[in-house]
N, C-alpha and C. Protein backbone atom coordinates (compact mmCIF):
# COMPACT_ATOMS: atom_id res chain seq x y z
N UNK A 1 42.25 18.94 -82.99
CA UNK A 1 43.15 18.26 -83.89
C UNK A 1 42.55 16.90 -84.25
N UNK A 2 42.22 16.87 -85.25
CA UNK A 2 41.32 15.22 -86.05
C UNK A 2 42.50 14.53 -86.15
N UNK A 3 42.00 13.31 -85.88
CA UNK A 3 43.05 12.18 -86.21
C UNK A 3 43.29 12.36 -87.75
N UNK A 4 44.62 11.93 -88.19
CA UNK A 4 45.12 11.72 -89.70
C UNK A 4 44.12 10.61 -90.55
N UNK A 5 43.52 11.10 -91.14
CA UNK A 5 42.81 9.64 -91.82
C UNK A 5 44.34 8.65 -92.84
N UNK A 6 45.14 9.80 -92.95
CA UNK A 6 45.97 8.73 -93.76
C UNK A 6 46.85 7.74 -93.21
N UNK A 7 46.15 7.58 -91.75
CA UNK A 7 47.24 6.40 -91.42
C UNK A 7 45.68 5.12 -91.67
N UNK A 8 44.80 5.13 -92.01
CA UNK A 8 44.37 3.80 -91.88
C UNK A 8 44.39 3.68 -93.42
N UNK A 9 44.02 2.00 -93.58
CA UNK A 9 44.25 1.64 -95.17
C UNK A 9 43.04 1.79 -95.48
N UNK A 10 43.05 0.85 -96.81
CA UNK A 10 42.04 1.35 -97.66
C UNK A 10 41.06 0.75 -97.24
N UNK A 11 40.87 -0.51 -96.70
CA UNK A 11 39.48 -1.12 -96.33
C UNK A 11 39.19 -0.54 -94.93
N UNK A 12 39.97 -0.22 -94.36
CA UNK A 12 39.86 0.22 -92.80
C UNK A 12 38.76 1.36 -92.67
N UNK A 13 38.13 1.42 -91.61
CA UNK A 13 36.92 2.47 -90.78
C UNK A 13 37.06 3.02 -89.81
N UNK A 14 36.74 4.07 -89.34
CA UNK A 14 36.43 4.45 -87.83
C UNK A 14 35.37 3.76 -87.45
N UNK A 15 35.41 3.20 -85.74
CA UNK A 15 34.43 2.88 -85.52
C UNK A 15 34.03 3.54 -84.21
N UNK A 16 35.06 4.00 -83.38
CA UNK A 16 35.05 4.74 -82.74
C UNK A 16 35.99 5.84 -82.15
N UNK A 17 35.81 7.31 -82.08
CA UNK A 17 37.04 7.66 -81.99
C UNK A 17 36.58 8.61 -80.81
N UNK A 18 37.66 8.79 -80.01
CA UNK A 18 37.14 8.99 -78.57
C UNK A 18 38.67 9.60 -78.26
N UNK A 19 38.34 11.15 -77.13
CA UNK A 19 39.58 11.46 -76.02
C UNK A 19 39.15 11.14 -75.05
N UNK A 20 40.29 11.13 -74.20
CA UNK A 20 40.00 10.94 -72.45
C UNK A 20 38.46 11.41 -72.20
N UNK A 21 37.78 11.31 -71.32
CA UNK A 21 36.50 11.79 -70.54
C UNK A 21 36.75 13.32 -70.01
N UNK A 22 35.84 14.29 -70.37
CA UNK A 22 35.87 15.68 -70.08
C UNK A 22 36.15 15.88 -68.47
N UNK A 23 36.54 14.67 -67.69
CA UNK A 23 36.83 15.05 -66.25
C UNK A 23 37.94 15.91 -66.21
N UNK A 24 39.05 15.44 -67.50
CA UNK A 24 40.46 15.89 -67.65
C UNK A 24 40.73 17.06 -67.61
N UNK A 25 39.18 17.73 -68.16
CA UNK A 25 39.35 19.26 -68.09
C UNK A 25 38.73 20.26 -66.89
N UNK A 26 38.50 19.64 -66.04
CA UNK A 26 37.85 20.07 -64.68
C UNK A 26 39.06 20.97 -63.86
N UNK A 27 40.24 20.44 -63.74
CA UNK A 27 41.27 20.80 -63.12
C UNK A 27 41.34 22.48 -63.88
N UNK A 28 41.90 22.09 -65.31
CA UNK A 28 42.53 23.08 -65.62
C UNK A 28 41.46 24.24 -65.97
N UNK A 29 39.71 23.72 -65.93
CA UNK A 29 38.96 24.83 -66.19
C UNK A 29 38.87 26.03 -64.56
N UNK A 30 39.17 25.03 -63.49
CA UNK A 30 39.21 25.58 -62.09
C UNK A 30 40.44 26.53 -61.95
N UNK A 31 41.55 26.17 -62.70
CA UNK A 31 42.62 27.16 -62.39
C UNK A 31 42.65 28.41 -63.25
N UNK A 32 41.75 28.05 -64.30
CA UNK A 32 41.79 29.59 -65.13
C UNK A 32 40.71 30.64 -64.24
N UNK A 33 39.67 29.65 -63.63
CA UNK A 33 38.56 30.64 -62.69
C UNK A 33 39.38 30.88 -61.66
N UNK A 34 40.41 30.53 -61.04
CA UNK A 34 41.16 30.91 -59.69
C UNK A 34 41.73 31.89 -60.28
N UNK A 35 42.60 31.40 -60.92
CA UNK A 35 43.44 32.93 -61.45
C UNK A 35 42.92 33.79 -61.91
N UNK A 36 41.98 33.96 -62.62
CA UNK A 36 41.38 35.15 -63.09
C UNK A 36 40.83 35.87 -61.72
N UNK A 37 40.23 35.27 -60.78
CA UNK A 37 39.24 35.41 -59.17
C UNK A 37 41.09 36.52 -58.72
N UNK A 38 41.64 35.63 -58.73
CA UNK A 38 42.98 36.59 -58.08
C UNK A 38 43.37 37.48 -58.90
N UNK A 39 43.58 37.82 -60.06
CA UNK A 39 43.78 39.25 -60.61
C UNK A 39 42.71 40.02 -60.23
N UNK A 40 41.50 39.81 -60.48
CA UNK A 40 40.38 40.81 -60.29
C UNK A 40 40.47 41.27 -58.79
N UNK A 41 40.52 40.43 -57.63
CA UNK A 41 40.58 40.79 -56.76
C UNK A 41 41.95 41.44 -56.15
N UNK A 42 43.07 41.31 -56.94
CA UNK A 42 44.15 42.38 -56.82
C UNK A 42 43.70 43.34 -57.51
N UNK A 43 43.26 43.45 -58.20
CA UNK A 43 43.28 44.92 -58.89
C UNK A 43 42.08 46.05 -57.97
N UNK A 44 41.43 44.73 -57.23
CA UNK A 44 39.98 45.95 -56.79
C UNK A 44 40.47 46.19 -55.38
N UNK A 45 41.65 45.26 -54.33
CA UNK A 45 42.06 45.29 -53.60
C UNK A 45 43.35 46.42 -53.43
N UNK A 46 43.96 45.88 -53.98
CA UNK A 46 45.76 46.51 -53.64
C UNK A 46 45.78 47.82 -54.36
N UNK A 47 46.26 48.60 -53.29
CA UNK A 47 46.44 50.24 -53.93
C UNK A 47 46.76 50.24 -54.99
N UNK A 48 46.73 51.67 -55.61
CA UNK A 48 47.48 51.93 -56.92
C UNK A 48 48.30 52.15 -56.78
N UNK A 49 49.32 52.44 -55.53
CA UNK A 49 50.51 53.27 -55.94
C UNK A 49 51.55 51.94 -55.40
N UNK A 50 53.02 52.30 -55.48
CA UNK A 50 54.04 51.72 -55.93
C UNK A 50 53.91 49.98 -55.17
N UNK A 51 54.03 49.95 -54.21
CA UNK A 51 53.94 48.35 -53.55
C UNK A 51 52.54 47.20 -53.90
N UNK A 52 51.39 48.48 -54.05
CA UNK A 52 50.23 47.30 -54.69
C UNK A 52 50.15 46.96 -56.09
N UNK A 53 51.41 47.78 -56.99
CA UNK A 53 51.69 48.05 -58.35
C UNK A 53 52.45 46.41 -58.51
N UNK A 54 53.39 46.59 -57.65
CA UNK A 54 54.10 45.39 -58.00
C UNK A 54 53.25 44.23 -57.07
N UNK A 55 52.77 44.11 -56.08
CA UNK A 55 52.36 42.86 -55.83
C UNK A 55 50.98 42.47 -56.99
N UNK A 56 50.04 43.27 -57.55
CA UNK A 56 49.17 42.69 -58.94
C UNK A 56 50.39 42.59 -59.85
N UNK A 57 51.40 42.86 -60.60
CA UNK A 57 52.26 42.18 -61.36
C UNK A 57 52.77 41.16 -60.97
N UNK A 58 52.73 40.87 -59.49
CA UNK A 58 53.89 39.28 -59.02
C UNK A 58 52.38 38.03 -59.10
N UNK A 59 50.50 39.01 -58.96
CA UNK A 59 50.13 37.78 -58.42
C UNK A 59 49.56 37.85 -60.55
N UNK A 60 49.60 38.93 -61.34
CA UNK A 60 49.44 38.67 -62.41
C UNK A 60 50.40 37.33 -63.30
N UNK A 61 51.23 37.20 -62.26
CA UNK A 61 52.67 36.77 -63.36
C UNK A 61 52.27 35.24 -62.78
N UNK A 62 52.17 35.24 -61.47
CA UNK A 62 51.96 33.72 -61.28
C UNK A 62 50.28 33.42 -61.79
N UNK A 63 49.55 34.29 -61.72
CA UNK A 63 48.53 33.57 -62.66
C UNK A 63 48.41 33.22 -64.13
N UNK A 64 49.06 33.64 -64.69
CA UNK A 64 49.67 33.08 -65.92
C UNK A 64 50.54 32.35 -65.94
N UNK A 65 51.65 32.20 -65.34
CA UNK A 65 52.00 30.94 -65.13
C UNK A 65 51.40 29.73 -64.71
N UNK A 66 50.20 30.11 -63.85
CA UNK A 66 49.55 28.96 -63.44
C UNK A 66 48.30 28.23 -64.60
N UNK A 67 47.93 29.34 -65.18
CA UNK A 67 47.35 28.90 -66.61
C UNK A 67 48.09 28.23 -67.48
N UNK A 68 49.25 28.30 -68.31
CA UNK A 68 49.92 27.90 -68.86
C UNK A 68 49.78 26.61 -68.57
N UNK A 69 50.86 26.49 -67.74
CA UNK A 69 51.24 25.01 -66.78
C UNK A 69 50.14 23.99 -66.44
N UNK A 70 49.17 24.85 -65.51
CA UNK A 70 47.66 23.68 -64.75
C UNK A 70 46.66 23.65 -65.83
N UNK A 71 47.03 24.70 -66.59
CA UNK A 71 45.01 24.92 -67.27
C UNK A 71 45.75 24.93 -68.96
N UNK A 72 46.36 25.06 -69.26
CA UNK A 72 46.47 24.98 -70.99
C UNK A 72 47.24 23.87 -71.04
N UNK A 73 48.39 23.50 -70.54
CA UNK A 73 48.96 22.17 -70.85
C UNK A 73 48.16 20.81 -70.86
N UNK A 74 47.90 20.91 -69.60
CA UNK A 74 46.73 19.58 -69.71
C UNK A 74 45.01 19.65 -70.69
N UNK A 75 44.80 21.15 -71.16
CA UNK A 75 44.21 20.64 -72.21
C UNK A 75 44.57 20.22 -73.59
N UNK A 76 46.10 20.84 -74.08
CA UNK A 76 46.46 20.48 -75.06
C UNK A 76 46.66 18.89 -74.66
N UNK A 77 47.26 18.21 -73.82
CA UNK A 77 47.68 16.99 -73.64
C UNK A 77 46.06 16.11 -73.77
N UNK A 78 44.65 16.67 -73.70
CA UNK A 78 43.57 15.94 -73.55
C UNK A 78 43.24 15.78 -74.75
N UNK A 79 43.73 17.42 -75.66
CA UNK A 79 42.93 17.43 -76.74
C UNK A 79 43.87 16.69 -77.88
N UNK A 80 45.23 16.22 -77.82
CA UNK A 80 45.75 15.70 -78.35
C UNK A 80 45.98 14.07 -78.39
N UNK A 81 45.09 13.65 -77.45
CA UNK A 81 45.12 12.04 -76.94
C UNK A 81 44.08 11.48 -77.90
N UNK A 82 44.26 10.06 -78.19
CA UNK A 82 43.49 9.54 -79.19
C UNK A 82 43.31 8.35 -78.92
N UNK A 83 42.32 7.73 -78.78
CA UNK A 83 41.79 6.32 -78.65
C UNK A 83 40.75 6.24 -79.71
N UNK A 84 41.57 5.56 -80.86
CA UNK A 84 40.52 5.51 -82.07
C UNK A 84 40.28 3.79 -82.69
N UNK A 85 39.12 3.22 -82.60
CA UNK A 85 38.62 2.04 -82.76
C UNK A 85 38.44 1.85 -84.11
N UNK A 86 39.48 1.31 -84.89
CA UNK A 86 38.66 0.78 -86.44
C UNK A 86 38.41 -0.81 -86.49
N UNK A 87 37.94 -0.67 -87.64
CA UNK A 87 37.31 -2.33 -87.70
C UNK A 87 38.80 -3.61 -88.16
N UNK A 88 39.77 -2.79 -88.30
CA UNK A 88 41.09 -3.51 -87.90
C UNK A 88 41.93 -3.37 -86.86
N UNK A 89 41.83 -2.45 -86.21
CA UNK A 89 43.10 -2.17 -84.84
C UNK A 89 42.21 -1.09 -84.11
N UNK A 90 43.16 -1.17 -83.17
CA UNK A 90 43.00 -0.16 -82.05
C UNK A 90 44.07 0.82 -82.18
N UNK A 91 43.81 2.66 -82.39
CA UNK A 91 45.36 3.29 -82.20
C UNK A 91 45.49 3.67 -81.29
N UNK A 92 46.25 4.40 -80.61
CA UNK A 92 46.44 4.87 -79.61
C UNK A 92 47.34 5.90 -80.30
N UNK A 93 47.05 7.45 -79.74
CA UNK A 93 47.86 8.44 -80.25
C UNK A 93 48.13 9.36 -79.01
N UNK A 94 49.41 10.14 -79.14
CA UNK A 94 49.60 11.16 -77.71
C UNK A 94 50.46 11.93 -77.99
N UNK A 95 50.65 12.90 -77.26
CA UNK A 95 51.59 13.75 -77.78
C UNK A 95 51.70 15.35 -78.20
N UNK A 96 51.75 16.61 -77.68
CA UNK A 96 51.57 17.59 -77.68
C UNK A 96 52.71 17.75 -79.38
N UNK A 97 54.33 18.00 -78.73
CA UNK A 97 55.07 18.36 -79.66
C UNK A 97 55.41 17.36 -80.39
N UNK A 98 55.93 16.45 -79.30
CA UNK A 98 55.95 14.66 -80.08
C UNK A 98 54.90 13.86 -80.23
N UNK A 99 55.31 12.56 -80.81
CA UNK A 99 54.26 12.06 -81.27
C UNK A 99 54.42 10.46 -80.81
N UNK A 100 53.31 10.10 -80.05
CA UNK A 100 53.65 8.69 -79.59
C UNK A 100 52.49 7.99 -80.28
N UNK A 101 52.40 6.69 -81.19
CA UNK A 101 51.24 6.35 -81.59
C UNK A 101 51.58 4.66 -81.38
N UNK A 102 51.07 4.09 -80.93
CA UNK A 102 50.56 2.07 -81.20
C UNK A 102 49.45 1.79 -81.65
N UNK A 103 49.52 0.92 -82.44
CA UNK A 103 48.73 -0.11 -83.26
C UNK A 103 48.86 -1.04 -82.67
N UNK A 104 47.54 -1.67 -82.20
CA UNK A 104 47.39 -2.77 -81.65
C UNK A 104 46.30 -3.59 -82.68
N UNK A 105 46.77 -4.42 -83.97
CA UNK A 105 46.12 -5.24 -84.86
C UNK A 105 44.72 -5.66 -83.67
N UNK A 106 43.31 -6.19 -84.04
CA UNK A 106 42.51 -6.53 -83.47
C UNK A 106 42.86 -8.06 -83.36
N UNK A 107 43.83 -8.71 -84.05
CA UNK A 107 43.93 -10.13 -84.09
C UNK A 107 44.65 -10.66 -83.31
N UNK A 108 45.40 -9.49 -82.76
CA UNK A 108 46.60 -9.86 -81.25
C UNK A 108 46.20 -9.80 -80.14
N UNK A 109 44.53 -9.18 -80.14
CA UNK A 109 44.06 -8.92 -78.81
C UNK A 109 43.87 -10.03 -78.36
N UNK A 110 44.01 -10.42 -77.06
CA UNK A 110 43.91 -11.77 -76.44
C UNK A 110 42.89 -11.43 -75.32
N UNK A 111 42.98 -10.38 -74.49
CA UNK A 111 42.44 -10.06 -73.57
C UNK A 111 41.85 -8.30 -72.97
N UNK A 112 40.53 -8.28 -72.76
CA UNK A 112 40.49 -6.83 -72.30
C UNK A 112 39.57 -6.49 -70.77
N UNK A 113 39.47 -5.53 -70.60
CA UNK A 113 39.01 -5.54 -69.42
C UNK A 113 38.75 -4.10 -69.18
N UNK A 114 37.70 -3.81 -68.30
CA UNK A 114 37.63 -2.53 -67.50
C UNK A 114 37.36 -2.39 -66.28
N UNK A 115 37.88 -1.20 -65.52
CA UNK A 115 38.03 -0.34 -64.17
C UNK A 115 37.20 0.40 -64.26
N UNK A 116 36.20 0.55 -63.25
CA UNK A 116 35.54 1.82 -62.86
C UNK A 116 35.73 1.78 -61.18
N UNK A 117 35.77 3.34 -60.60
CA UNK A 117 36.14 2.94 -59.28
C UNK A 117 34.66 4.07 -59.16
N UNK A 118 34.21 4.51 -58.03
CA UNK A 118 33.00 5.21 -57.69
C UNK A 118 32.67 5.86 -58.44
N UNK A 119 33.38 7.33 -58.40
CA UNK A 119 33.36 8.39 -58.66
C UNK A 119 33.30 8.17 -60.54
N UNK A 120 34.48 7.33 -60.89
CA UNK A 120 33.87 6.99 -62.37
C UNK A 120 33.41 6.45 -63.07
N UNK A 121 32.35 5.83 -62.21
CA UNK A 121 31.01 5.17 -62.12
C UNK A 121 30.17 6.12 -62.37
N UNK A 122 29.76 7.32 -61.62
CA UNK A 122 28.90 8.37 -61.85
C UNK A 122 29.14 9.24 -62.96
N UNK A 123 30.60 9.74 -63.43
CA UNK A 123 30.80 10.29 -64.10
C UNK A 123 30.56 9.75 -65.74
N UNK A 124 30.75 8.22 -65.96
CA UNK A 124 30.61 7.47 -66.79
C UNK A 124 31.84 7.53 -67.74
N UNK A 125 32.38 7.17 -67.35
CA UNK A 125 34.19 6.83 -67.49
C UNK A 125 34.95 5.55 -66.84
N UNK A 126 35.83 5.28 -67.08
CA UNK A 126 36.87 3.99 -66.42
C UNK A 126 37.87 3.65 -67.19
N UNK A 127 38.70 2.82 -66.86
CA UNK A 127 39.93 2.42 -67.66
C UNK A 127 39.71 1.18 -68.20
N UNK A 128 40.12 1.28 -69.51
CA UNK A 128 40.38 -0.12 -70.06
C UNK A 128 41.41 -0.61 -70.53
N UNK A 129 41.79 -1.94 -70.14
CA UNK A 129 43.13 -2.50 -70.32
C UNK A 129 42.67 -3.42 -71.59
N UNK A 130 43.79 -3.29 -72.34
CA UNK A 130 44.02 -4.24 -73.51
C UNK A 130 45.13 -4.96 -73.33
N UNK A 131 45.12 -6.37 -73.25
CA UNK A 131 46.01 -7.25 -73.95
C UNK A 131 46.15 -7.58 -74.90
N UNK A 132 47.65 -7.78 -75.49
CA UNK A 132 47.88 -8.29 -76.93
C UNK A 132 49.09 -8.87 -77.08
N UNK A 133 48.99 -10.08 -77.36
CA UNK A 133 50.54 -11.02 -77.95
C UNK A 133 51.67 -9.45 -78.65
N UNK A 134 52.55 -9.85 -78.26
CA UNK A 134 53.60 -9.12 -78.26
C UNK A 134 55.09 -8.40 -77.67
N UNK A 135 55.65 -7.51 -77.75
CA UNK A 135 56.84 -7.22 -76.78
C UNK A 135 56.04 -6.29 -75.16
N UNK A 136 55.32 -5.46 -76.03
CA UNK A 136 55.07 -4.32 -74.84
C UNK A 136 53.73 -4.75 -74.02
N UNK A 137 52.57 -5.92 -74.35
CA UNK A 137 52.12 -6.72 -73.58
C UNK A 137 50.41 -5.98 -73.37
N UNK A 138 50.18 -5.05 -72.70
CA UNK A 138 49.00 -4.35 -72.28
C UNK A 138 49.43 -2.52 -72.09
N UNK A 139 48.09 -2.54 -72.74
CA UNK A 139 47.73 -0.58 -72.84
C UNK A 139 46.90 -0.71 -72.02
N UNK A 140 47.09 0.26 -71.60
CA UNK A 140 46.26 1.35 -70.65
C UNK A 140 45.52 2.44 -71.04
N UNK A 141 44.36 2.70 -71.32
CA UNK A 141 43.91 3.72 -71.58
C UNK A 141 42.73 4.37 -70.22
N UNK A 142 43.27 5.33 -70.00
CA UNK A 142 42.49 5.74 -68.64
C UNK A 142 41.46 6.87 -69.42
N UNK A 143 40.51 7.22 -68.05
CA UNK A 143 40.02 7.90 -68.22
C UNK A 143 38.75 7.61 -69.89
N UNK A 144 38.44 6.34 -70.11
CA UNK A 144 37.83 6.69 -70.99
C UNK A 144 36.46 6.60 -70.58
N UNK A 145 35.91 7.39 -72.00
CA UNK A 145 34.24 7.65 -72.04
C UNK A 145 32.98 6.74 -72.08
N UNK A 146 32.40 5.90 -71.33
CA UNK A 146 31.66 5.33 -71.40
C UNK A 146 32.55 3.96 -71.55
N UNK A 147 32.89 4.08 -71.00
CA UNK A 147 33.78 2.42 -70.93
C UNK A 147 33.24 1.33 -71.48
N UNK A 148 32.30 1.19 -71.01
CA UNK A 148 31.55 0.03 -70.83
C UNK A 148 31.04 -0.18 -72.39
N UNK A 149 30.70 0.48 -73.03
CA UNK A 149 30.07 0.53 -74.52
C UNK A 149 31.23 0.20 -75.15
N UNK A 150 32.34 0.83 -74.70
CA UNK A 150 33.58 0.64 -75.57
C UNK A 150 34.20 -0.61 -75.17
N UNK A 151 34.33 -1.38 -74.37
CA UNK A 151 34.87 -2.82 -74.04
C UNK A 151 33.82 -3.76 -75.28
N UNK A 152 32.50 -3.59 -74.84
CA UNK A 152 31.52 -4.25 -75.90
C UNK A 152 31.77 -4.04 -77.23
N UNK A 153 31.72 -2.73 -77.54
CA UNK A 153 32.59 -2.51 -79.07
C UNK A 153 33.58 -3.09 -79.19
N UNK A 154 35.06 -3.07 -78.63
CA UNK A 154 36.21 -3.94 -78.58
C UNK A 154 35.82 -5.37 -78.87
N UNK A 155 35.01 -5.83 -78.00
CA UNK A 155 34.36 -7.58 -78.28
C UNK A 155 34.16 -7.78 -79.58
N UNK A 156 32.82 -6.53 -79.57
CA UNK A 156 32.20 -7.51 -81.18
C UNK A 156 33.54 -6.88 -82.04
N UNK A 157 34.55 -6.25 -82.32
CA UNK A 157 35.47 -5.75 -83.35
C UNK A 157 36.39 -7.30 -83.49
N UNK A 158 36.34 -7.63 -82.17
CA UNK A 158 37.70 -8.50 -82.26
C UNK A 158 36.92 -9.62 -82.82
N UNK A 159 35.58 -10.17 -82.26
CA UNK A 159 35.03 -11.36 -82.89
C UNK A 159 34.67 -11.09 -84.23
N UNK A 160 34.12 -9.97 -84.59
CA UNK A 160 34.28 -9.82 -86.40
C UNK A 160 35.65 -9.82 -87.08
N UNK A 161 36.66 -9.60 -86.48
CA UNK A 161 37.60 -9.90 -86.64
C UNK A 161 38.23 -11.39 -86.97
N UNK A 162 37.81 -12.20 -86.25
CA UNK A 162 38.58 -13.49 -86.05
C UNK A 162 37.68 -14.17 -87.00
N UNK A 163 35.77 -13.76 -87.25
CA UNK A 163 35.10 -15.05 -87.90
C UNK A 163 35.37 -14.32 -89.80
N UNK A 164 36.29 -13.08 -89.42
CA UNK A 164 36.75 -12.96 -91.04
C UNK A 164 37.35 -13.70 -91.44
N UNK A 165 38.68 -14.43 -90.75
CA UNK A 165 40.07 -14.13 -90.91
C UNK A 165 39.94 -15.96 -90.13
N UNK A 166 38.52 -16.48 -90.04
CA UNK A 166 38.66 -18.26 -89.82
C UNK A 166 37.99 -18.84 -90.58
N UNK A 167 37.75 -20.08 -90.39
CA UNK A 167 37.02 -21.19 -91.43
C UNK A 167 35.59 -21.62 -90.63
N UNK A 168 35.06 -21.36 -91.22
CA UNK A 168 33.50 -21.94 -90.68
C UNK A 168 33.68 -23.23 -90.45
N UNK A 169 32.65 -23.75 -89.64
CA UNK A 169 32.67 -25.45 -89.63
C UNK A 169 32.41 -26.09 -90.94
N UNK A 170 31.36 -25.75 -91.61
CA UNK A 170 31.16 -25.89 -92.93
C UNK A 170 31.91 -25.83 -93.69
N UNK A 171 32.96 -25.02 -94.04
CA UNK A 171 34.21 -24.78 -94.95
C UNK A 171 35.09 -25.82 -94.49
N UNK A 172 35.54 -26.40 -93.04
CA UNK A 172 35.93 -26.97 -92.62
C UNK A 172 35.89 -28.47 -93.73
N UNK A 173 34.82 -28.83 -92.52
CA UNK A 173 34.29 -29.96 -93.57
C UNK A 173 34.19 -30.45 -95.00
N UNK A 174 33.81 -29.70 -95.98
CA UNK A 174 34.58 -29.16 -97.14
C UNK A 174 35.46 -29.35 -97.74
N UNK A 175 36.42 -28.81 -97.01
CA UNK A 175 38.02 -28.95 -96.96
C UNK A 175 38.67 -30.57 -96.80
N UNK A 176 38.10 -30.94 -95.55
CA UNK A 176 39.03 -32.40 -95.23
C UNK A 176 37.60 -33.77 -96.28
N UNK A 177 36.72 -33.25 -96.54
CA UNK A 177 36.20 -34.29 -97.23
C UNK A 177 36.65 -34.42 -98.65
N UNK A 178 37.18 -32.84 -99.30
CA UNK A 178 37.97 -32.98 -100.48
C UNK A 178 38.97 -33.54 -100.20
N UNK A 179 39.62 -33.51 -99.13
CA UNK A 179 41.08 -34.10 -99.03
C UNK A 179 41.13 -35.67 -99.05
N UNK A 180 39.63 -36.24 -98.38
CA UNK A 180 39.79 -37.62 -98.85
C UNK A 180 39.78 -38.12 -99.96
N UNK A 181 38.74 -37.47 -100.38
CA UNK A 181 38.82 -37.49 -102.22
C UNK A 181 40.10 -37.34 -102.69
N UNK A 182 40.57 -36.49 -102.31
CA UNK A 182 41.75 -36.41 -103.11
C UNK A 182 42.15 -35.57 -103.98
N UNK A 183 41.15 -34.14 -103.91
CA UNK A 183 41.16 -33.38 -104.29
C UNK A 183 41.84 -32.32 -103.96
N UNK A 184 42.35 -31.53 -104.54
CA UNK A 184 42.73 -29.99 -104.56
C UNK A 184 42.33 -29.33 -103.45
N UNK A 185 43.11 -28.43 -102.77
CA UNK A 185 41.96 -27.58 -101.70
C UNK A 185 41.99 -26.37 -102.54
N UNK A 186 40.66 -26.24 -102.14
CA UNK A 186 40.27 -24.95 -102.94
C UNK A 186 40.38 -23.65 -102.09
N UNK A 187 40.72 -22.53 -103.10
CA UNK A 187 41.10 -21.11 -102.05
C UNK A 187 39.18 -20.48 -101.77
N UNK A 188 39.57 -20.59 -100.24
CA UNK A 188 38.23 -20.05 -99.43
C UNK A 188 38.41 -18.73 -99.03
N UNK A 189 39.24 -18.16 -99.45
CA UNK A 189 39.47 -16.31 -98.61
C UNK A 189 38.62 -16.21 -100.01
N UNK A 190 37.86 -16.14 -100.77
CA UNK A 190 37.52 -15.23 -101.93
C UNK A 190 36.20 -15.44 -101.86
């Protein structure tokens, strides 16, 4: 499932768009090999006739249930997660049936950071926390891919961000030396 391009505007980019780290799918790829390991081995095990009939239907029924539940839910939930980096915000998307999405403007970010603990150290994954002026305060995004590239991306997004959207020293200067003059300030966004 691709992210919607029609939620970004018109000047907006991808800069990076990323799901959780393929660890997410380790679990649920192990329970489709278990369960399948247990039908085959009921079927080559347990008689054919009436009592080994129904115990391969009771261990068929819980292995599909256990697919469903351990091994397809949590990939729809991986393959539906979204951590997408444009050169204006950060989104965050989730949500199998519903739909949970935040925008975090790049100009609110105040603060970010990342977690790696051993294991997703080797794997090349960790969590990164975002801060941002506002009600709900800091995201969490776990499990992401190469962390570390992506905190650095976050940096330079937010500092291209801010030296858009400020006044050079030069413009500065500019500015308050017309003002002694006595001049007009002139529009510098153009």
């Amino acid at each position: 499932m691709a992210f919607p391009e029609d939620v970004l505007t018109e000047d907006e980019h991808v800069v990076l768009h990323l799901h959780p780290h393929w660890k997410a799918l380790i679990r649920p790829i192990a329970v489709l090999v278990l369960a399948i390991a247990a039908v085959v081995v009921g079927v080559l095990l347990l008689p054919e006739s009436g009592g080994g009939s129904i115990a391969l239907a009771v261990i068929g029924a819980i292995a599909l249930v256990a697919v469903l539940w351990l091994g397809l839910w949590p990939f729809l939930v991986w393959r539906t997660t979204h951590y997408l980096f444009t050169n204006e915000r950060v989104l965050l998307q989730q949500g199998v049936f519903s739909r949970d999405r935040r925008d975090l403007p790049l100009a609110r970010v105040n603060d970010h950071s990342m977690n790696q603990r051993f294991v997703e150290r080797l794997l090349g994954c960790g969590t990164l926390t975002i801060e941002s002026a506002g009600e709900r305060g800091q995201s969490v995004l776990h499990d992401v891919p190469d962390v570390g590239r992506v905190q650095t991306t976050l940096y330079e997004l937010v500092e291209a961000q801010h030296d858009k959207h400020s006044l050079g020293d030069g413009e500065m200067r500019d500015m308050l030396a017309d003002m002694q003059d006595g001049k007009p300030l002139r529009d510098t966004t153009t």
